[in-house]
PDB file of N, CA and C in Angstrom:
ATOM      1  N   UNK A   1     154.786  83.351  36.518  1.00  0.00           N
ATOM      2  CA  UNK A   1     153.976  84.360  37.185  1.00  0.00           C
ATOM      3  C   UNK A   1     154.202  84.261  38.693  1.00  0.00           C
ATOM      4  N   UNK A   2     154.322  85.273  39.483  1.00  0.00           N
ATOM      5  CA  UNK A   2     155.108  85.211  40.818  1.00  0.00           C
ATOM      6  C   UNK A   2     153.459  85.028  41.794  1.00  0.00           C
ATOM      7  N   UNK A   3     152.546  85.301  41.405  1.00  0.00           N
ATOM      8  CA  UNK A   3     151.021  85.127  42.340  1.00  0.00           C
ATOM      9  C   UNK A   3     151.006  83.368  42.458  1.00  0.00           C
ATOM     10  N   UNK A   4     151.038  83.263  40.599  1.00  0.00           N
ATOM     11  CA  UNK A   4     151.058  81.745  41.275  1.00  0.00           C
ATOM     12  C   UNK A   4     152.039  80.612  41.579  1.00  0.00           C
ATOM     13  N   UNK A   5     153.063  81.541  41.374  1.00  0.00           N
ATOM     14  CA  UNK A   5     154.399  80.697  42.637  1.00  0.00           C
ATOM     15  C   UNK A   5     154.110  80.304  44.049  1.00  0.00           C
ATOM     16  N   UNK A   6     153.293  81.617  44.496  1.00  0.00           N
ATOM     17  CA  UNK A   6     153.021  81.252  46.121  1.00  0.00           C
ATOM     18  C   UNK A   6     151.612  80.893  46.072  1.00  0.00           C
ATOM     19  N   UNK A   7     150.471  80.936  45.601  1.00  0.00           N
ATOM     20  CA  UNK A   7     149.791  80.186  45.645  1.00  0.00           C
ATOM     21  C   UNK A   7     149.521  78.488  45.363  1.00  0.00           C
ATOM     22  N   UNK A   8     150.743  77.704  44.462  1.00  0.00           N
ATOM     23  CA  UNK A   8     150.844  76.107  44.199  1.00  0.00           C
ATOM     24  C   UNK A   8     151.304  75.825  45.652  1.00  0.00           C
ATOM     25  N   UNK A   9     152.317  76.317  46.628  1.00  0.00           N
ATOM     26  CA  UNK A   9     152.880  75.760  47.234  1.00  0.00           C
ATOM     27  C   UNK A   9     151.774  75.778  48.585  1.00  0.00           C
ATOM     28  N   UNK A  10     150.815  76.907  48.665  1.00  0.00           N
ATOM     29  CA  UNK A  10     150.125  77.222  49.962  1.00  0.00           C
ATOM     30  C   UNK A  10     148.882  75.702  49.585  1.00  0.00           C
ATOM     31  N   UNK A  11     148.549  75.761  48.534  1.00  0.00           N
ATOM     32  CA  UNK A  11     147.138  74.597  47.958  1.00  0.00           C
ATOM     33  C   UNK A  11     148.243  73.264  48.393  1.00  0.00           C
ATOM     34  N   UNK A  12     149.093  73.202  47.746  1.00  0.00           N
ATOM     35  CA  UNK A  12     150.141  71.943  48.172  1.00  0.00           C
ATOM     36  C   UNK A  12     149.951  71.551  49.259  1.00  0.00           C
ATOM     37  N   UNK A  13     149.630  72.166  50.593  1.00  0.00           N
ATOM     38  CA  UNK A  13     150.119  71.775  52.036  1.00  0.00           C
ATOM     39  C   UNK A  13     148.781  71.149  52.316  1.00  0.00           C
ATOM     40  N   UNK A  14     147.392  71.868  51.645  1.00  0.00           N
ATOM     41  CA  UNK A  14     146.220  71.110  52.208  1.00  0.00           C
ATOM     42  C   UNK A  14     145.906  70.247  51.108  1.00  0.00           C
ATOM     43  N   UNK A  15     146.109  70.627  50.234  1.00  0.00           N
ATOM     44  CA  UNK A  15     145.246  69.191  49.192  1.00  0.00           C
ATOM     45  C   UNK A  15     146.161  67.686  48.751  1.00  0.00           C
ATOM     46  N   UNK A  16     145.850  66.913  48.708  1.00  0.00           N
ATOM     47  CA  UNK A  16     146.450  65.224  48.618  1.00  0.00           C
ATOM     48  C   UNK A  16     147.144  65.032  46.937  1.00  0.00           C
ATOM     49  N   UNK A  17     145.570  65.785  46.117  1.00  0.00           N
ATOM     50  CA  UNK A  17     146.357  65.752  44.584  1.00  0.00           C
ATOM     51  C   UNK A  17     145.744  66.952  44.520  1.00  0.00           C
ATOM     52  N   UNK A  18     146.105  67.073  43.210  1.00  0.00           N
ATOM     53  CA  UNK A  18     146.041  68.260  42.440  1.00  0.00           C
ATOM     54  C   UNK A  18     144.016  68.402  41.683  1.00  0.00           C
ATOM     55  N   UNK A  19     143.621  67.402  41.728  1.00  0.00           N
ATOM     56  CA  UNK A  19     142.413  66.938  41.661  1.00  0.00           C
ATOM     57  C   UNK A  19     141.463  67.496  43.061  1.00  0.00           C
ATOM     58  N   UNK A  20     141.821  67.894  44.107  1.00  0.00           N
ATOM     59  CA  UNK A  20     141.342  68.445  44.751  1.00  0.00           C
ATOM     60  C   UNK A  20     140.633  69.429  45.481  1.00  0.00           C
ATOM     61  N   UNK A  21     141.750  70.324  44.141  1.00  0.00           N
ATOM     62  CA  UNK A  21     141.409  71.903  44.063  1.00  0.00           C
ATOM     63  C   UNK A  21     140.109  72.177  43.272  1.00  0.00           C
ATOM     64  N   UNK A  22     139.878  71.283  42.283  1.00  0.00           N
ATOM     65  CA  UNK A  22     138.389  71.065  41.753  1.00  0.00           C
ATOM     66  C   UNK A  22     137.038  70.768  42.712  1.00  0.00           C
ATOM     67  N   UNK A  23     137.281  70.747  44.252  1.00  0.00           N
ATOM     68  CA  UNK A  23     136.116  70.699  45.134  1.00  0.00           C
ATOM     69  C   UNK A  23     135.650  72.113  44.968  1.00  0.00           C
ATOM     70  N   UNK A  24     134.577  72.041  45.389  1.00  0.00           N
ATOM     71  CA  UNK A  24     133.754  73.089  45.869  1.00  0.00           C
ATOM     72  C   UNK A  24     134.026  73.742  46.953  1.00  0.00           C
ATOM     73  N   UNK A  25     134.488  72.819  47.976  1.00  0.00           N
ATOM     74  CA  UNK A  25     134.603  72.873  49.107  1.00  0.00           C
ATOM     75  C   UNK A  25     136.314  73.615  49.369  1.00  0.00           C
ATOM     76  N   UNK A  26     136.835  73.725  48.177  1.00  0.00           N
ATOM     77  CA  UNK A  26     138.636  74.506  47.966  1.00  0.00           C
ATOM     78  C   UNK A  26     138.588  75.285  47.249  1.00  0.00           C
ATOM     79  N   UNK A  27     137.377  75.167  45.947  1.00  0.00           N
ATOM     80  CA  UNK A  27     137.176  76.718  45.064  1.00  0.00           C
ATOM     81  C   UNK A  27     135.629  76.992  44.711  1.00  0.00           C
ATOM     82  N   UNK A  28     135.437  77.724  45.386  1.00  0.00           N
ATOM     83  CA  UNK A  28     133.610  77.875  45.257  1.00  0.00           C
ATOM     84  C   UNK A  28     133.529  77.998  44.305  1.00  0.00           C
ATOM     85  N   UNK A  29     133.994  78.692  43.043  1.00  0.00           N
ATOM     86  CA  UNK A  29     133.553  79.283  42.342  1.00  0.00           C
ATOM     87  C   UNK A  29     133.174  77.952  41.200  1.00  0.00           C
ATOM     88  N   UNK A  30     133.721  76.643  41.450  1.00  0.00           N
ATOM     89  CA  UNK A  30     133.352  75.416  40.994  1.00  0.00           C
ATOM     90  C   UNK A  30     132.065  75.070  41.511  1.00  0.00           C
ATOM     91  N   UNK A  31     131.416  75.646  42.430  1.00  0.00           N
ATOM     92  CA  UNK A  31     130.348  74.937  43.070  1.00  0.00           C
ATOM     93  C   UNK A  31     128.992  75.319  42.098  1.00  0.00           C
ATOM     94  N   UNK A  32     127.981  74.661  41.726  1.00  0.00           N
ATOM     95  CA  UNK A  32     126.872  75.333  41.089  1.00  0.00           C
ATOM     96  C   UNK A  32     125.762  75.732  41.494  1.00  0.00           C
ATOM     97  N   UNK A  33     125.792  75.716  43.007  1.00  0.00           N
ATOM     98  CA  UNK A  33     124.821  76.669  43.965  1.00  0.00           C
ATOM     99  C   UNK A  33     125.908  76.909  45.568  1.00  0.00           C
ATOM    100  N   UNK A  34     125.642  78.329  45.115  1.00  0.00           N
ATOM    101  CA  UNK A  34     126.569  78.640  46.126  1.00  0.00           C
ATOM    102  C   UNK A  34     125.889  78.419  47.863  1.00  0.00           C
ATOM    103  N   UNK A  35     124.817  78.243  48.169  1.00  0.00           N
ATOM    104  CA  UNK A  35     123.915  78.188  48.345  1.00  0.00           C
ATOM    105  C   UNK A  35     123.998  76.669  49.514  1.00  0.00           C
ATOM    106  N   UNK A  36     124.792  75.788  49.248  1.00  0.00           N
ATOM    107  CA  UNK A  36     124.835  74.191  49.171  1.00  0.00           C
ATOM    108  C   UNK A  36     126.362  74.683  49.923  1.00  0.00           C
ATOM    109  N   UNK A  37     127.415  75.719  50.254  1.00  0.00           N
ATOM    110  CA  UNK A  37     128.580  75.129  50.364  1.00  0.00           C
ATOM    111  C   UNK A  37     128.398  76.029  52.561  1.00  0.00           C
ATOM    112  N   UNK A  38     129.303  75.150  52.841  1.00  0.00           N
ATOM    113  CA  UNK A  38     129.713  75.690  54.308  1.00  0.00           C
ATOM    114  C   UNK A  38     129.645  76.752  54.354  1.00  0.00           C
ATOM    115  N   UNK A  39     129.481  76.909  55.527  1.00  0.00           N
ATOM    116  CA  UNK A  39     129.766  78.758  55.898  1.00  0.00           C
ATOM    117  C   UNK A  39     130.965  78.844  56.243  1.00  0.00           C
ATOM    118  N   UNK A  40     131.762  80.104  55.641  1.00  0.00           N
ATOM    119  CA  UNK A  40     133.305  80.424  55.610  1.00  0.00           C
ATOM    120  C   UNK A  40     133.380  81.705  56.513  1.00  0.00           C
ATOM    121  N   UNK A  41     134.845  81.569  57.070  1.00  0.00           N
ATOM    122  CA  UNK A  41     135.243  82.944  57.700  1.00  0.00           C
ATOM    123  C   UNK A  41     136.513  83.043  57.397  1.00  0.00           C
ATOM    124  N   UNK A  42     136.526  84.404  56.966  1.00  0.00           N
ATOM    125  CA  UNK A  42     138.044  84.479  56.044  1.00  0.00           C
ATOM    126  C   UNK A  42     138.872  85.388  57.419  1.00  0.00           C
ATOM    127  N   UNK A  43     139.961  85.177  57.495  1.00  0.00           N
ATOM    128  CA  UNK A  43     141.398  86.183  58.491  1.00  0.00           C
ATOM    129  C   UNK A  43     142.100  86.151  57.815  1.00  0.00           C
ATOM    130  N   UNK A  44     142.408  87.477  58.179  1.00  0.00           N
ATOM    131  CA  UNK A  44     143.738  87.597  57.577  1.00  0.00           C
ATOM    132  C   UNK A  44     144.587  88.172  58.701  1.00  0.00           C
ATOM    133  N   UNK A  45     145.795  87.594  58.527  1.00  0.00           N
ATOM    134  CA  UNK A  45     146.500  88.393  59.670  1.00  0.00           C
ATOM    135  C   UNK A  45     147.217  89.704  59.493  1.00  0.00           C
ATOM    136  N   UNK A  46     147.802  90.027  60.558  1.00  0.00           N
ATOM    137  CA  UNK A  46     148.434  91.931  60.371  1.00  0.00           C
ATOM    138  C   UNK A  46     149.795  91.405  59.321  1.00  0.00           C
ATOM    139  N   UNK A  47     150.530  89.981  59.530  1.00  0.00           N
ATOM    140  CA  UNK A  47     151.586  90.143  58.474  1.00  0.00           C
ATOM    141  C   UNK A  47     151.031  88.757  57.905  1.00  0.00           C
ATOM    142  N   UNK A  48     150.644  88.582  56.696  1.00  0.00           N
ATOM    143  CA  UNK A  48     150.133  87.913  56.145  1.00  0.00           C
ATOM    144  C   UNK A  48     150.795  87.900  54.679  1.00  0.00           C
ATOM    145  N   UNK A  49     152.200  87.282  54.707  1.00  0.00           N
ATOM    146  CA  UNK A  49     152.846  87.368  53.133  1.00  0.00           C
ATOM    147  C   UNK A  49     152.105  86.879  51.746  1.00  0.00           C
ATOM    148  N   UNK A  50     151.179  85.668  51.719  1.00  0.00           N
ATOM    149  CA  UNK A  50     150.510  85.332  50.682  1.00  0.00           C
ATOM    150  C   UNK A  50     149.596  86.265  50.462  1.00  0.00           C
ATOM    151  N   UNK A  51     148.914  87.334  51.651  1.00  0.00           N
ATOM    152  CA  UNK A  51     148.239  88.399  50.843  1.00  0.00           C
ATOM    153  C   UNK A  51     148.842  89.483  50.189  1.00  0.00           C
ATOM    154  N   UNK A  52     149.669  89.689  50.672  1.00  0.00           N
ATOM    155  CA  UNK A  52     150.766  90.600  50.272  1.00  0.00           C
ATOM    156  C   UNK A  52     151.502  90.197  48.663  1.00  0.00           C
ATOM    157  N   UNK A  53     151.625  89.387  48.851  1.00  0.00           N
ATOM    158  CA  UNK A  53     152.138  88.368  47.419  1.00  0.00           C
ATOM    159  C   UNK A  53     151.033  88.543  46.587  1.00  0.00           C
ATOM    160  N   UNK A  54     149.608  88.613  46.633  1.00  0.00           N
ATOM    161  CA  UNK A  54     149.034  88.210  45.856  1.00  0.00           C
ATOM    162  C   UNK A  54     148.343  89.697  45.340  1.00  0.00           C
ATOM    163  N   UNK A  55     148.586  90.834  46.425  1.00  0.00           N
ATOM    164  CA  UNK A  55     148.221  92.413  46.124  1.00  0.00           C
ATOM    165  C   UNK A  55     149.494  92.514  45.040  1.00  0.00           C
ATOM    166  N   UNK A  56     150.226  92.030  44.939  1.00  0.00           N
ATOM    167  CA  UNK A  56     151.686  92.674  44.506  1.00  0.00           C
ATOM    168  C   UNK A  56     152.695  93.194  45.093  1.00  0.00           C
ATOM    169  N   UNK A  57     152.240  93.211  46.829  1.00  0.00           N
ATOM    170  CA  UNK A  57     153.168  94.092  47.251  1.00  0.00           C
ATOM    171  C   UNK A  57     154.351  92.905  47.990  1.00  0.00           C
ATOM    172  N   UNK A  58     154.313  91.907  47.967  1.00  0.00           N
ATOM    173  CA  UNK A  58     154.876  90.458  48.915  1.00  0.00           C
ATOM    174  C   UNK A  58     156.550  90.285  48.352  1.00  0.00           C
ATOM    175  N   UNK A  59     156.907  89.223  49.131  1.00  0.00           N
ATOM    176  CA  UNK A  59     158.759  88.845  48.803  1.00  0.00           C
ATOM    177  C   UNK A  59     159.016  88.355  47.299  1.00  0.00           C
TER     178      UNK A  59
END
């Protein structure tokens, strides 16, 4: 699947293991009160290939 081609390698650069991505704090949607996690601010930039990759429209 080509979404998650470029998504293993982008999680790769910040997480240590693969056990990591199981935080709350890397996938909310693991968290069981959303309520409990940081406050986030999402950017995206004007050329931003992993969003692009992940609309369908990317390399």
């Amino acid at each position: 699947m080509q979404k998650r081609g470029v998504v293993i390698p982008c999680f790769s650069a910040y997480l240590a293991t693969g056990e990591d991505g199981a935080s709350p704090c890397v996938s909310p949607l693991q968290a069981q009160r959303l309520d409990r996690l940081p406050p986030a601010s999402i950017l995206v930039c004007g050329y931003d290939p992993l969003r692009q990759a992940l609309r369908g429209n990317g390399p």
